[in-house]
N, C-alpha and C. Protein backbone atom coordinates (compact mmCIF):
# COMPACT_ATOMS: atom_id res chain seq x y z
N UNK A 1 31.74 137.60 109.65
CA UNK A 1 31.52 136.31 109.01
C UNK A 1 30.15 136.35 108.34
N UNK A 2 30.05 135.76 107.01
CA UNK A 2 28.94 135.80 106.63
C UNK A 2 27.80 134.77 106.61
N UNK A 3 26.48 134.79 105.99
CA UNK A 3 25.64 133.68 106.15
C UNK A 3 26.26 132.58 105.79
N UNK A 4 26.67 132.98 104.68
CA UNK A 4 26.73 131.32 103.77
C UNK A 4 28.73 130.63 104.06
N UNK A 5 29.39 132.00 105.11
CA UNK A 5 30.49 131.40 105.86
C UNK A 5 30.11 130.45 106.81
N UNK A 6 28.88 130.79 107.53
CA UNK A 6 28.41 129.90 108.95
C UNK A 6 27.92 128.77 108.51
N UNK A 7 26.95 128.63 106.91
CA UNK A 7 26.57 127.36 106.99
C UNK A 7 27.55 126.58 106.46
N UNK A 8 28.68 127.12 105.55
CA UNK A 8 29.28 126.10 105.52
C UNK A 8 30.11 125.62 106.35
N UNK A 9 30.78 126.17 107.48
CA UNK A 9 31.19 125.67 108.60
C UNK A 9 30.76 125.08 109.58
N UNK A 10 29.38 125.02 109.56
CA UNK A 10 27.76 124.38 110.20
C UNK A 10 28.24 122.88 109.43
N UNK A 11 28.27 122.87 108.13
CA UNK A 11 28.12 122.13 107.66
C UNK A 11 29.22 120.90 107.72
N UNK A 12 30.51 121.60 107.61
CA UNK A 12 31.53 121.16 107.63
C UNK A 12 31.63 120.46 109.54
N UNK A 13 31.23 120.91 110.28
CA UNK A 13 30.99 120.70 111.73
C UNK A 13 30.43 119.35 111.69
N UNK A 14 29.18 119.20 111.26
CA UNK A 14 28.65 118.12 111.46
C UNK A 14 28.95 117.24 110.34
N UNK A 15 29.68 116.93 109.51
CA UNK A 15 30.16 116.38 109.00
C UNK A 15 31.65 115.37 109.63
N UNK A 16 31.70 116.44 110.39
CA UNK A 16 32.84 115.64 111.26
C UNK A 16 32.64 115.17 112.34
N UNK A 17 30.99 115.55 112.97
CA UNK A 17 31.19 114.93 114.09
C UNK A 17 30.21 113.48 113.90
N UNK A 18 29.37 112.98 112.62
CA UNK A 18 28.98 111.78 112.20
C UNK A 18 30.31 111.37 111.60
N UNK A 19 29.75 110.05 111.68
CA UNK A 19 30.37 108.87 111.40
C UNK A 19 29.94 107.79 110.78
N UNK A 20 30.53 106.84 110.35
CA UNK A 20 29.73 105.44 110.10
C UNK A 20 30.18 104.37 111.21
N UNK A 21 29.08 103.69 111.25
CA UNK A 21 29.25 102.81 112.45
C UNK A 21 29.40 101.29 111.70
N UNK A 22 29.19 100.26 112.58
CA UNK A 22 30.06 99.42 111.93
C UNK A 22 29.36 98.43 110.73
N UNK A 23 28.06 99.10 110.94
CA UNK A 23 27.37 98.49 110.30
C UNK A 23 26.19 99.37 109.25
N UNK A 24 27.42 100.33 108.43
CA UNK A 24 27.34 101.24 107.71
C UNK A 24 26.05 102.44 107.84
N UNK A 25 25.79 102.40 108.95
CA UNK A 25 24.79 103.43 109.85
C UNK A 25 25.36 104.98 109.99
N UNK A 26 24.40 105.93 109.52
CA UNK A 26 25.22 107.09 109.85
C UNK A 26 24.56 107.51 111.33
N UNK A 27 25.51 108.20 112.30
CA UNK A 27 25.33 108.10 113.57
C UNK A 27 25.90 109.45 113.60
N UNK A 28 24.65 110.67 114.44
CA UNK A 28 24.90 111.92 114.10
C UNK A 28 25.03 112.55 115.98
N UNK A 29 26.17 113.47 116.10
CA UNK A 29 26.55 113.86 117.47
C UNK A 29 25.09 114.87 117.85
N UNK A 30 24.74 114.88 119.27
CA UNK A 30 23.80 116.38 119.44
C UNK A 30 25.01 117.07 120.63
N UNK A 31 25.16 118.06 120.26
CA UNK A 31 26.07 119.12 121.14
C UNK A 31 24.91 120.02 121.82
N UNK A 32 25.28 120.46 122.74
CA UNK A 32 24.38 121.34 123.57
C UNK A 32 25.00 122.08 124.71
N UNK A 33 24.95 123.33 125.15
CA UNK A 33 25.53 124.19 126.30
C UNK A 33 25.19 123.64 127.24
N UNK A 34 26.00 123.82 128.62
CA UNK A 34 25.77 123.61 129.91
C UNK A 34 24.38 124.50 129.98
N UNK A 35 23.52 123.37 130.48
CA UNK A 35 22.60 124.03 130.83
C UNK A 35 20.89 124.11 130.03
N UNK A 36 21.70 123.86 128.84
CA UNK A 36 20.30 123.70 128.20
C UNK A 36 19.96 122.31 127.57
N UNK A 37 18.57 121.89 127.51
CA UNK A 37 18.30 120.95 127.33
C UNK A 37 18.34 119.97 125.94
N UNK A 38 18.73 118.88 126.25
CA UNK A 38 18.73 117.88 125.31
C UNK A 38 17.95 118.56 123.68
N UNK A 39 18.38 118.53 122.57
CA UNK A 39 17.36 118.33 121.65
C UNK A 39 17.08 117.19 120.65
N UNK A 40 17.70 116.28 121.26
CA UNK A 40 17.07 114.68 121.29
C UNK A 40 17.26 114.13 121.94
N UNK A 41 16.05 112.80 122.12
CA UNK A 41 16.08 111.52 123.07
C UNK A 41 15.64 110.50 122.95
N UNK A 42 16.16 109.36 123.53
CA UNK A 42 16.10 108.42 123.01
C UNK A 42 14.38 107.76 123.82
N UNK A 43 13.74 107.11 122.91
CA UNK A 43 12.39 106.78 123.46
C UNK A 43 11.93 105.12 122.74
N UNK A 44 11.28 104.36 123.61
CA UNK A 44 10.68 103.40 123.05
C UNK A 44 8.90 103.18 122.50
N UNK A 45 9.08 103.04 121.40
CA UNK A 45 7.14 103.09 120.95
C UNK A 45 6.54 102.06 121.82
N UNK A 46 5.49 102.34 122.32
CA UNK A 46 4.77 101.81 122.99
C UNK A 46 3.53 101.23 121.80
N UNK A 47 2.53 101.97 121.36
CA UNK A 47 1.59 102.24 120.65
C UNK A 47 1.63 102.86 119.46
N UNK A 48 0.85 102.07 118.33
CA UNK A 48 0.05 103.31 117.32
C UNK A 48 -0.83 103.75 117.74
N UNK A 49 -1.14 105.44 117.40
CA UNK A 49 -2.23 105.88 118.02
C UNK A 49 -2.82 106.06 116.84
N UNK A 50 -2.60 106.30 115.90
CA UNK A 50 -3.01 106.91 114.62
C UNK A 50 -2.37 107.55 113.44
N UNK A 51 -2.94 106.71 112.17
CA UNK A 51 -1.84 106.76 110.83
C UNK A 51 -0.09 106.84 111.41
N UNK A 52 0.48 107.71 111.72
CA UNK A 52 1.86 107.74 111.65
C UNK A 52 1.90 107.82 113.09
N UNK A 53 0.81 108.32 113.81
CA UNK A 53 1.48 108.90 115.16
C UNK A 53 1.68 107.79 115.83
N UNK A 54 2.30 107.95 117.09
CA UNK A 54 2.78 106.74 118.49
C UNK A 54 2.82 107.06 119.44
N UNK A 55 2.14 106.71 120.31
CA UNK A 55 2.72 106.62 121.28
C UNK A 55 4.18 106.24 122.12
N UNK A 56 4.70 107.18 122.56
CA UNK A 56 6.03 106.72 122.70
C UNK A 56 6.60 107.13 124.17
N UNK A 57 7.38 106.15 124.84
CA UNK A 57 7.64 106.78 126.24
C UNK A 57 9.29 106.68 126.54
N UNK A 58 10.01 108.15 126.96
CA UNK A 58 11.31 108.24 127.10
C UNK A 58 11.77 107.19 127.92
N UNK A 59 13.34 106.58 127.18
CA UNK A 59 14.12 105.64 128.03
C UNK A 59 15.77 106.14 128.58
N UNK A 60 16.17 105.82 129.36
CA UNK A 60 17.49 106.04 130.32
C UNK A 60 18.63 104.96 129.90
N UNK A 61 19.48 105.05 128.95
CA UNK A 61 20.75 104.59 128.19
C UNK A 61 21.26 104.18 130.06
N UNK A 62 22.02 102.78 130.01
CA UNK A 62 22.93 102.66 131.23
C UNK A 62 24.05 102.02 130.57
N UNK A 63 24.28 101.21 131.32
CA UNK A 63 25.69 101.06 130.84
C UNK A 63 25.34 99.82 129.61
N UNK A 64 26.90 99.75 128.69
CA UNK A 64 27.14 98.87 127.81
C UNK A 64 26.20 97.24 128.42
N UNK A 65 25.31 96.68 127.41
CA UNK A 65 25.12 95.41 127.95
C UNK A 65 23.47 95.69 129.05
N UNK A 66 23.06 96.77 129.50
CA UNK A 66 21.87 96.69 130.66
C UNK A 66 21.18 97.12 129.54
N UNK A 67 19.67 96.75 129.70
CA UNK A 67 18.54 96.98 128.61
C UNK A 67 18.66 98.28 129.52
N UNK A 68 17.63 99.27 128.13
CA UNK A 68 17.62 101.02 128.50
C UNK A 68 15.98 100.78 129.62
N UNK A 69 16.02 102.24 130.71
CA UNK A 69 14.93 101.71 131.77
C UNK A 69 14.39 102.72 131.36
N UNK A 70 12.72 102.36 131.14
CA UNK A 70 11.57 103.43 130.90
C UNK A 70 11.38 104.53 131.72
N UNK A 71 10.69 105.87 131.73
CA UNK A 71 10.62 106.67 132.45
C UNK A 71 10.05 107.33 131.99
N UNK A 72 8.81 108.36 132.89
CA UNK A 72 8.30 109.22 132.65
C UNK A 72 6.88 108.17 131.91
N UNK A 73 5.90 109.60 131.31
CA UNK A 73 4.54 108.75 130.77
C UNK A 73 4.72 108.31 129.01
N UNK A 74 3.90 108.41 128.65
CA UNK A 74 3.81 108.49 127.45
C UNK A 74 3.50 109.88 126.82
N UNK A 75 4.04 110.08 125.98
CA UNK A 75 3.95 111.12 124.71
C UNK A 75 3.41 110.73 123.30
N UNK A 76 3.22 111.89 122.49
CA UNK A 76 2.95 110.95 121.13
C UNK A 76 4.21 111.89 120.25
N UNK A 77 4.18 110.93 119.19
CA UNK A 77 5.20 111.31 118.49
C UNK A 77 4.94 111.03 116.84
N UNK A 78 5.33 111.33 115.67
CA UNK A 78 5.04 111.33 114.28
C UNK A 78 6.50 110.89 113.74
N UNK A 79 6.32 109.91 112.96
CA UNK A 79 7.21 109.04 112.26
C UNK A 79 7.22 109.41 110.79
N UNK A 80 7.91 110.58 110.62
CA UNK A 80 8.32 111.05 109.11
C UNK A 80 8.38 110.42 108.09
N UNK A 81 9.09 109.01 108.46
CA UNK A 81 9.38 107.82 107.48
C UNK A 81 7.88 107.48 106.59
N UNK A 82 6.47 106.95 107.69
CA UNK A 82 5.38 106.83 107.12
C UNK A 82 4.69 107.66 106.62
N UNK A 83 3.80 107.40 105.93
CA UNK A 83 2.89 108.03 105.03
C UNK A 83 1.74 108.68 105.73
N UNK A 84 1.46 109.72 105.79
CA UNK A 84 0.33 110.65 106.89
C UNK A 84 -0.77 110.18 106.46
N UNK A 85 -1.32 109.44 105.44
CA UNK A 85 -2.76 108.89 105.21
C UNK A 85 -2.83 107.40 105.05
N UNK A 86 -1.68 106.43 105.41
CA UNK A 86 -2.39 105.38 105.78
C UNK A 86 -1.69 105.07 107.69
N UNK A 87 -2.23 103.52 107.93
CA UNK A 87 -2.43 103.45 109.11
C UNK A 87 -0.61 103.18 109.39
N UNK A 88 -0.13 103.45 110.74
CA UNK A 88 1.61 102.99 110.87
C UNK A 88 1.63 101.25 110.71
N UNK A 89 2.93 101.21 110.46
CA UNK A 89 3.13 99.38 111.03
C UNK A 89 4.48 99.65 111.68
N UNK A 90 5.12 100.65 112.19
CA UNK A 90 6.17 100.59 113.07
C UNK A 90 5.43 99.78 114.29
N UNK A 91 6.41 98.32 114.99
CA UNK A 91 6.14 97.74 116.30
C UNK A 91 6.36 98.22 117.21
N UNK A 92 5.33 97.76 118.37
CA UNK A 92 5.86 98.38 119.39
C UNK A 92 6.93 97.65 120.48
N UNK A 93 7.81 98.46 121.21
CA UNK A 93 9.44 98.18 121.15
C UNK A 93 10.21 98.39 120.78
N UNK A 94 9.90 98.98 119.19
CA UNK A 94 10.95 99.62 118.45
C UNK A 94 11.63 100.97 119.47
N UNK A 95 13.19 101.12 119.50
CA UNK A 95 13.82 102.31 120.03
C UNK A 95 13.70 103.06 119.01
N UNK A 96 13.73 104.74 119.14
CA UNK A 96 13.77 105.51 118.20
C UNK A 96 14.51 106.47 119.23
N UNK A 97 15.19 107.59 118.02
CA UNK A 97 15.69 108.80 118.74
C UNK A 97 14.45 110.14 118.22
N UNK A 98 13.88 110.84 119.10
CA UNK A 98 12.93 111.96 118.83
C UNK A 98 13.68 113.01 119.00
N UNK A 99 13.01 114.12 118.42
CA UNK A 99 12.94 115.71 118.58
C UNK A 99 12.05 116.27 118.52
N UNK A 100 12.21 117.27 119.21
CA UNK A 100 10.94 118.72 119.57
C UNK A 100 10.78 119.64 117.94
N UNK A 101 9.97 119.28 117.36
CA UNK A 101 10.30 120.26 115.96
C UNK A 101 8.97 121.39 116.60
N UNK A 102 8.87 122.31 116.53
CA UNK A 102 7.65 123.46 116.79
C UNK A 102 6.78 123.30 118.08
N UNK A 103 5.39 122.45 117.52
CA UNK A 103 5.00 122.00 118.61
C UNK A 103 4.37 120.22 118.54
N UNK A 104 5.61 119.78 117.87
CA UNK A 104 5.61 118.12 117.63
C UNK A 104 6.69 117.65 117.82
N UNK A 105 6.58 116.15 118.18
CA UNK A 105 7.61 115.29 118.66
C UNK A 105 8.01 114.33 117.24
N UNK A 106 8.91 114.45 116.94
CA UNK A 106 9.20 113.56 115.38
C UNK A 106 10.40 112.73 115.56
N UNK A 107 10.15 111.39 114.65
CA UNK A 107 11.21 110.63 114.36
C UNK A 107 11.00 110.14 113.15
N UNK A 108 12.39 109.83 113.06
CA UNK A 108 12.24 108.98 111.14
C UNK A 108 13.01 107.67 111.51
N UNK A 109 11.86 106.32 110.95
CA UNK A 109 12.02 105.24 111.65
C UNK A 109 11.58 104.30 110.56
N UNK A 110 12.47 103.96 109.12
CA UNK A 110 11.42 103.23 108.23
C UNK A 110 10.73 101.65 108.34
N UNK A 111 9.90 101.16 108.17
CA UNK A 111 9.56 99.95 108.65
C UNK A 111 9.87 99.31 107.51
């Protein structure tokens, strides 16, 4: 199989496993092996710390209807959406979903 066989079946993959939700949101699956860890999660901003960054601390999804329960400390995290040279105005409370990109925590969250 070749490169450009895998991405387009990469491609074609996740194409099927988003969706639109009901309120024309695209809503994207994360698949992962037994065993290895999440590569996203869901977290609530606590803080701006600076221009884009946040403070942000992981939350625990329960059932349909229970608010999500905080856990663990705070982390910081970078909001792609804003602009790296002025200050954020994402609130804090806002839910976001993060990822591990290298050695940063990122979300895209437009205000």
């Amino acid at each position: 199989m070749s490169n450009g066989h895998n991405f387009a079946d990469s491609r074609q993959l996740m194409q099927r496993l988003a969706r639109t939700g009901s309120e024309a949101r695209q809503e994207t699956s994360v698949v992962t092996s037994p065993g290895a860890t999440a590569a996203a999660w869901a977290v609530k901003v606590q803080s701006n710390s600076s221009y884009n960054v946040y403070n942000v601390r992981a939350v625990e999804i329960g059932e349909p209807g229970s608010l999500p329960v905080e856990i663990g400390q705070d982390i910081e995290a970078v909001n792609l959406a804003e602009s790296f040279l002025q200050q954020g105005a994402l609130p804090a409370g806002t839910y976001v979903v993060i990822a591990r990109v290298g050695e940063k925590n990122v979300f895209y969250a437009p205000v």
